[in-house]
N, C-alpha and C. Protein backbone atom coordinates (compact mmCIF):
# COMPACT_ATOMS: atom_id res chain seq x y z
N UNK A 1 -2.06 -5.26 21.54
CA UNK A 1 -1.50 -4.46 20.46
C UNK A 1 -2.35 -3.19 20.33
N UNK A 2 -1.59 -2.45 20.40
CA UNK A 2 -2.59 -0.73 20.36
C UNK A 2 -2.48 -0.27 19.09
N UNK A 3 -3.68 -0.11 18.44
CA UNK A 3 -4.29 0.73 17.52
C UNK A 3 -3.52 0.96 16.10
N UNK A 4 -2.69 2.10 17.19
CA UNK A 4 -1.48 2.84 16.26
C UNK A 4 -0.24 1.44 15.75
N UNK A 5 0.15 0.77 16.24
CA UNK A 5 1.16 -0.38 16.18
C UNK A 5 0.36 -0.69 15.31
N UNK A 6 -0.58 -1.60 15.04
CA UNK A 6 -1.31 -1.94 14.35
C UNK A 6 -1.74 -1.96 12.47
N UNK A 7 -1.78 -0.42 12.74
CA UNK A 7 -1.71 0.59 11.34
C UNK A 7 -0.21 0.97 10.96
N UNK A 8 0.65 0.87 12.26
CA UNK A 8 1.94 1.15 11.50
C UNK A 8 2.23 -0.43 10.84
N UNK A 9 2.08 -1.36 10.99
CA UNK A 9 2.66 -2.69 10.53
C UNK A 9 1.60 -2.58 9.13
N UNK A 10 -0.04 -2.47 8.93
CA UNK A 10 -0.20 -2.45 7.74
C UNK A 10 0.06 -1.62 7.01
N UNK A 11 0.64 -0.60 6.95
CA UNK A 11 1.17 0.48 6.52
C UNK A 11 2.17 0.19 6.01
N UNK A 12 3.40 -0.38 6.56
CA UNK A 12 4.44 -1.19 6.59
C UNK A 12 4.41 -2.33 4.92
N UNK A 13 3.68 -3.17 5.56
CA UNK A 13 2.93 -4.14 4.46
C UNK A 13 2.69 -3.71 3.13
N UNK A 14 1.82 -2.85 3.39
CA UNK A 14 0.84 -2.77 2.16
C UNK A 14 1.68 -1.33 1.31
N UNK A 15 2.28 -1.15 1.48
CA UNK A 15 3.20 0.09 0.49
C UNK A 15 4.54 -0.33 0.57
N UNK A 16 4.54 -1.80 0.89
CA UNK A 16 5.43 -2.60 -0.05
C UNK A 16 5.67 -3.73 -0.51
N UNK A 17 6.26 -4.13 -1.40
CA UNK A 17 6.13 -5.37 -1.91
C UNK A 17 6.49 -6.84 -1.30
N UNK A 18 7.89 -6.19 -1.09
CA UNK A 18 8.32 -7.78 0.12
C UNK A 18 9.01 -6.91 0.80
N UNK A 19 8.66 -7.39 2.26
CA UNK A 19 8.86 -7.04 3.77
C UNK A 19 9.34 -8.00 4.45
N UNK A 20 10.35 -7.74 4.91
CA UNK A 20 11.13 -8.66 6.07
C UNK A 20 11.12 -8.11 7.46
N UNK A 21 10.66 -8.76 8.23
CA UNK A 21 11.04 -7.95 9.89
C UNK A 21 11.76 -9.06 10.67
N UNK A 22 12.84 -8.78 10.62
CA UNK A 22 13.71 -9.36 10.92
C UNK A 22 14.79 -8.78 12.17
N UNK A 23 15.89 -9.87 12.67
CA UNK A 23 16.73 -9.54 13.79
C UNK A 23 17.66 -8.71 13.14
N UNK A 24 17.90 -7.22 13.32
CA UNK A 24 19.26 -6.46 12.38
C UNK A 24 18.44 -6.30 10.91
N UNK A 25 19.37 -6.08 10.11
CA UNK A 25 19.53 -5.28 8.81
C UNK A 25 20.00 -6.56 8.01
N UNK A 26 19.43 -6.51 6.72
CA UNK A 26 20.04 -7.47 6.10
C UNK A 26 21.71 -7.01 5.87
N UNK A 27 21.62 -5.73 6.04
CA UNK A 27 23.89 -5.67 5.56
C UNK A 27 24.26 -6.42 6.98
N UNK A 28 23.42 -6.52 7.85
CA UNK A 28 24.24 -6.79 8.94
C UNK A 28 22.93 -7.20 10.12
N UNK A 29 22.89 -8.39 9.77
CA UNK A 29 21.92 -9.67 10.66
C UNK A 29 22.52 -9.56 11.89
N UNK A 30 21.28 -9.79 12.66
CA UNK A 30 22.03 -10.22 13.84
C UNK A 30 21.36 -11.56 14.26
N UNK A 31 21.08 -13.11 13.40
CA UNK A 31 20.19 -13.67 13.62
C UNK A 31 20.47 -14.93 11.86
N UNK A 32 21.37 -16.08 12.00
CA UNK A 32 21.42 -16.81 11.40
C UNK A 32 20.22 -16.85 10.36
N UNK A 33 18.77 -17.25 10.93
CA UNK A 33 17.60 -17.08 9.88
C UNK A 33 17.28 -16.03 9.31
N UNK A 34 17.38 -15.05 10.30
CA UNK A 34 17.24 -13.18 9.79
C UNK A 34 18.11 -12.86 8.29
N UNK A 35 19.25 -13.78 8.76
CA UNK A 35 20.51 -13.83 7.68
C UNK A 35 19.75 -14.32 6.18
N UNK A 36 19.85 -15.66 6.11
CA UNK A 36 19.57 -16.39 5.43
C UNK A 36 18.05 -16.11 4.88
N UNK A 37 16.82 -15.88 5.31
CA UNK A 37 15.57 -15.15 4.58
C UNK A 37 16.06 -14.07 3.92
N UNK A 38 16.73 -12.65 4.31
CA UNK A 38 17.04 -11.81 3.79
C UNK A 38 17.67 -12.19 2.21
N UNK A 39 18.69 -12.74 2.22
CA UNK A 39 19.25 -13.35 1.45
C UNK A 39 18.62 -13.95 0.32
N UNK A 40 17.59 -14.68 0.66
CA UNK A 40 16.65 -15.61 -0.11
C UNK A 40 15.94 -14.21 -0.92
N UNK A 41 15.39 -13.46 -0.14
CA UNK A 41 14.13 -12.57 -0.65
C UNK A 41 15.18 -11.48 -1.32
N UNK A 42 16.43 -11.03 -1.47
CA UNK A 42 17.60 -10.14 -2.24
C UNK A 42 17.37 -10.89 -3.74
N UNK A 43 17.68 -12.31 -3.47
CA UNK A 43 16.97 -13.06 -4.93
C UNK A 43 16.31 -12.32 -6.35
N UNK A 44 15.00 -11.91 -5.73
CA UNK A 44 13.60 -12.31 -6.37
C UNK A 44 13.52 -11.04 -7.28
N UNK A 45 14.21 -9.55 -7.30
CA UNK A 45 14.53 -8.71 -7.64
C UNK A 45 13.93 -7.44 -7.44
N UNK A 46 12.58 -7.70 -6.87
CA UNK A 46 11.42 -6.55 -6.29
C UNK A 46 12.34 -6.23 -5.16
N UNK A 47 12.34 -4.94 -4.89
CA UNK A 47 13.41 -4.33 -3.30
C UNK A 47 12.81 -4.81 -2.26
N UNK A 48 13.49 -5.10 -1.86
CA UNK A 48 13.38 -5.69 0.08
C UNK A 48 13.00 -4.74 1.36
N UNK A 49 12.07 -4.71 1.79
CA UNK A 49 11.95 -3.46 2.83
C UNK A 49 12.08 -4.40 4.19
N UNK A 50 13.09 -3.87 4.96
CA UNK A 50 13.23 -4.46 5.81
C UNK A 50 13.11 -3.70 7.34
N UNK A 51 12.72 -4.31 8.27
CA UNK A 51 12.60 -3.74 9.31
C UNK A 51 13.11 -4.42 10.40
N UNK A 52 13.78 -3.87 11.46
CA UNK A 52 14.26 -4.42 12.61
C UNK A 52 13.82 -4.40 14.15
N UNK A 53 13.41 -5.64 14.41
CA UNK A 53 12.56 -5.27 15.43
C UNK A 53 13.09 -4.97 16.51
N UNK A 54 14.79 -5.44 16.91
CA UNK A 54 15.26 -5.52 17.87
C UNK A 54 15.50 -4.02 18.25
N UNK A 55 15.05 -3.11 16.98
CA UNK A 55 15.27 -1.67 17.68
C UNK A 55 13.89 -1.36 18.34
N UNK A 56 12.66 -1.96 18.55
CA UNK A 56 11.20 -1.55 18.82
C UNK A 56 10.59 -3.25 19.48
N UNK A 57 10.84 -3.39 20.63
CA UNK A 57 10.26 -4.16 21.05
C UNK A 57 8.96 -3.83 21.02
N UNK A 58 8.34 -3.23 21.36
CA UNK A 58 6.81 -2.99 21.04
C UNK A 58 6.35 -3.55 19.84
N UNK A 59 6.83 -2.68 18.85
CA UNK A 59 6.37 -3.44 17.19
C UNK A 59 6.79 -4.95 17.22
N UNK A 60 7.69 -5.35 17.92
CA UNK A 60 7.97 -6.79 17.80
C UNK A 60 6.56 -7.76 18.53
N UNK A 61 6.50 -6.96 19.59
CA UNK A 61 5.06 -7.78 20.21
C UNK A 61 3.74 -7.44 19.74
N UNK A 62 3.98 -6.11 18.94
CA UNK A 62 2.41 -6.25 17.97
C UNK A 62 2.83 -7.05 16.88
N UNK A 63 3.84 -7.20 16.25
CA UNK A 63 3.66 -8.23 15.03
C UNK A 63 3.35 -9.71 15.63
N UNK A 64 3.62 -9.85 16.50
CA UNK A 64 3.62 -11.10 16.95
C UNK A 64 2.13 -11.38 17.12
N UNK A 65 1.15 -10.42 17.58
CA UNK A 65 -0.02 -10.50 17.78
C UNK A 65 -0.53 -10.30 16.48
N UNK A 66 -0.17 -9.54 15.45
CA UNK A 66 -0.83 -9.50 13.83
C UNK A 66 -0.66 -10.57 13.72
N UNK A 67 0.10 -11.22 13.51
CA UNK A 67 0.38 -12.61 12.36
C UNK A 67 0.07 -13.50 13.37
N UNK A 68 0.21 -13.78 14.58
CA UNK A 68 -0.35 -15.17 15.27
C UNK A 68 1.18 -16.06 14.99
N UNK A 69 1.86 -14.98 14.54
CA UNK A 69 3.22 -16.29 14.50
C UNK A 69 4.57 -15.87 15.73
N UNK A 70 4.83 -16.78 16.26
CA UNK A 70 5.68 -16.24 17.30
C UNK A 70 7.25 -15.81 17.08
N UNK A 71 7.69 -16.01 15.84
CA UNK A 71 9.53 -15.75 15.53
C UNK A 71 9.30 -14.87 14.28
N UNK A 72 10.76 -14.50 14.14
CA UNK A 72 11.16 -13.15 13.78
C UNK A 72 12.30 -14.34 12.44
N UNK A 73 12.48 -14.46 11.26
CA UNK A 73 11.82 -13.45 10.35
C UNK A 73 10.59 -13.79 10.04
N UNK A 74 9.64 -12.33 9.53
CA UNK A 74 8.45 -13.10 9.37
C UNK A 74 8.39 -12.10 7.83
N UNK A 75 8.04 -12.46 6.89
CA UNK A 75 8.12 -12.18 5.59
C UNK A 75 6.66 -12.11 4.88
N UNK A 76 6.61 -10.77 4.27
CA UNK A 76 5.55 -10.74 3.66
C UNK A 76 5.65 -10.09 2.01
N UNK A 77 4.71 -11.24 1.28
CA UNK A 77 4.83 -10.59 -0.14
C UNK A 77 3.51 -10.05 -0.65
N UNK A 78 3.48 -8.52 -1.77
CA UNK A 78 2.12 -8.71 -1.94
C UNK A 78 1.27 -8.45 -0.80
N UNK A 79 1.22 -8.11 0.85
CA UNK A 79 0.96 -7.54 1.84
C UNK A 79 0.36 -8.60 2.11
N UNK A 80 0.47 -9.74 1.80
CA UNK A 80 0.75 -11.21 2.43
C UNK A 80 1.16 -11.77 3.30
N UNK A 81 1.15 -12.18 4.63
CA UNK A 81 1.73 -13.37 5.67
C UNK A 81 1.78 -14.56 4.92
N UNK A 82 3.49 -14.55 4.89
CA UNK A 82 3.93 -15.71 3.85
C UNK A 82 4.61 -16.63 5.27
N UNK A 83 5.74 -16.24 6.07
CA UNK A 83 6.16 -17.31 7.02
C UNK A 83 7.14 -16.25 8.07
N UNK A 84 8.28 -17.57 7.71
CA UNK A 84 9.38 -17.40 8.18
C UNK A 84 10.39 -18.28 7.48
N UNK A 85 11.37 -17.94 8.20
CA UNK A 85 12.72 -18.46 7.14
C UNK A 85 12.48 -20.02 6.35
N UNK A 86 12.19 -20.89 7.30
CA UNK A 86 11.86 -21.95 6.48
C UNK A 86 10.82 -22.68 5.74
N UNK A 87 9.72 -21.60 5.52
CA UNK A 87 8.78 -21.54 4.73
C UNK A 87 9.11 -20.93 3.30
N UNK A 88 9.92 -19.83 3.41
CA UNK A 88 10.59 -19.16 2.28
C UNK A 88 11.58 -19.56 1.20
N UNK A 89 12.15 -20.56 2.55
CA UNK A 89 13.26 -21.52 1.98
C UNK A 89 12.81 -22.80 1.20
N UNK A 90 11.98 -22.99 2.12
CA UNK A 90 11.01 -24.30 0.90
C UNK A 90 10.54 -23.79 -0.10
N UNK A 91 9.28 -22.44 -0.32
CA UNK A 91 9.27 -21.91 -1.49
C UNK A 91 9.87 -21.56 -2.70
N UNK A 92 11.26 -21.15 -2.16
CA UNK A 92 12.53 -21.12 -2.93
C UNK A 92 12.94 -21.97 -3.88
N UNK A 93 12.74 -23.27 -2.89
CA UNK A 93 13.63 -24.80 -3.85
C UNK A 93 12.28 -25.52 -4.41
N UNK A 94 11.53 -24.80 -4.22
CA UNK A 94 10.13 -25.51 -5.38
C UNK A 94 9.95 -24.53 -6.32
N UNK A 95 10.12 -23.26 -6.32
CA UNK A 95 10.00 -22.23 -7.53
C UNK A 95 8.98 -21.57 -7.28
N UNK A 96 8.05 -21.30 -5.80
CA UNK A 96 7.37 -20.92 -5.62
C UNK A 96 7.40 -19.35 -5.31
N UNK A 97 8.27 -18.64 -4.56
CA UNK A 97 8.56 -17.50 -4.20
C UNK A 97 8.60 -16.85 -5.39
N UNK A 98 9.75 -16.85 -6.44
CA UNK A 98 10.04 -16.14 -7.36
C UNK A 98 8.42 -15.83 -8.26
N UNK A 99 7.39 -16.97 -8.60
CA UNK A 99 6.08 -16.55 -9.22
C UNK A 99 5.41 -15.74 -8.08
N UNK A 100 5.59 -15.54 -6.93
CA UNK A 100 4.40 -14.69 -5.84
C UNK A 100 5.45 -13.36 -6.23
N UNK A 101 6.89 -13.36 -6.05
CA UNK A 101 7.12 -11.94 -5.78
C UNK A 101 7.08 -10.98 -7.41
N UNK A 102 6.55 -12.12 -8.50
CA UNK A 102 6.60 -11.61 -10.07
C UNK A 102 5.02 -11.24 -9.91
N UNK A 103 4.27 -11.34 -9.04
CA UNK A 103 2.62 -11.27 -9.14
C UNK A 103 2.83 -9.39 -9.66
């Protein structure tokens, strides 16, 4: 991961609240989980910044090297590494998401 990739993803992060990098756009997923996280995090009422990796393979293989996690969506609250879709989704149905994205 070079430098610049690097600073663009915390950059990314950290000047916003919840971040999705996901397959497509949430109006228009291209990616069942991409779908369904988006969806989840539209919820919580803080705006959604979303990013698509399938337009920047590069940024897709530096996020992959930031977070140590290998799939796409990967969701961050609070400039947080929170998961992916079914980490979010469990947070969800315990009431956990909605108190992190009210922090």
């Amino acid at each position: 991961m070079t430098e610049d990739l690097q600073k663009k993803i915390e950059g990314i992060v950290k000047s916003n609240k919840i971040v999705i990098f996901m397959k497509g756009t949430p109006e228009e997923p291209r990616c069942g989980f991409s779908m369904k996280a988006a969806q989840i995090l539209q919820t919580l009422g803080p705006p959604v910044h979303s990013v698509d990796v399938l337009s920047d393979e590069h940024l897709w293989d530096a996020l992959e090297t930031y977070t140590k996690w290998p799939t796409v969506p990967q969701i961050f609250i609070n400039g947080e590494f929170i998961g992916g879709c079914d980490i979010v989704t469990e947070m969800q149905e315990r009431g956990e998401l909605v108190k992190l994205a009210q922090k």
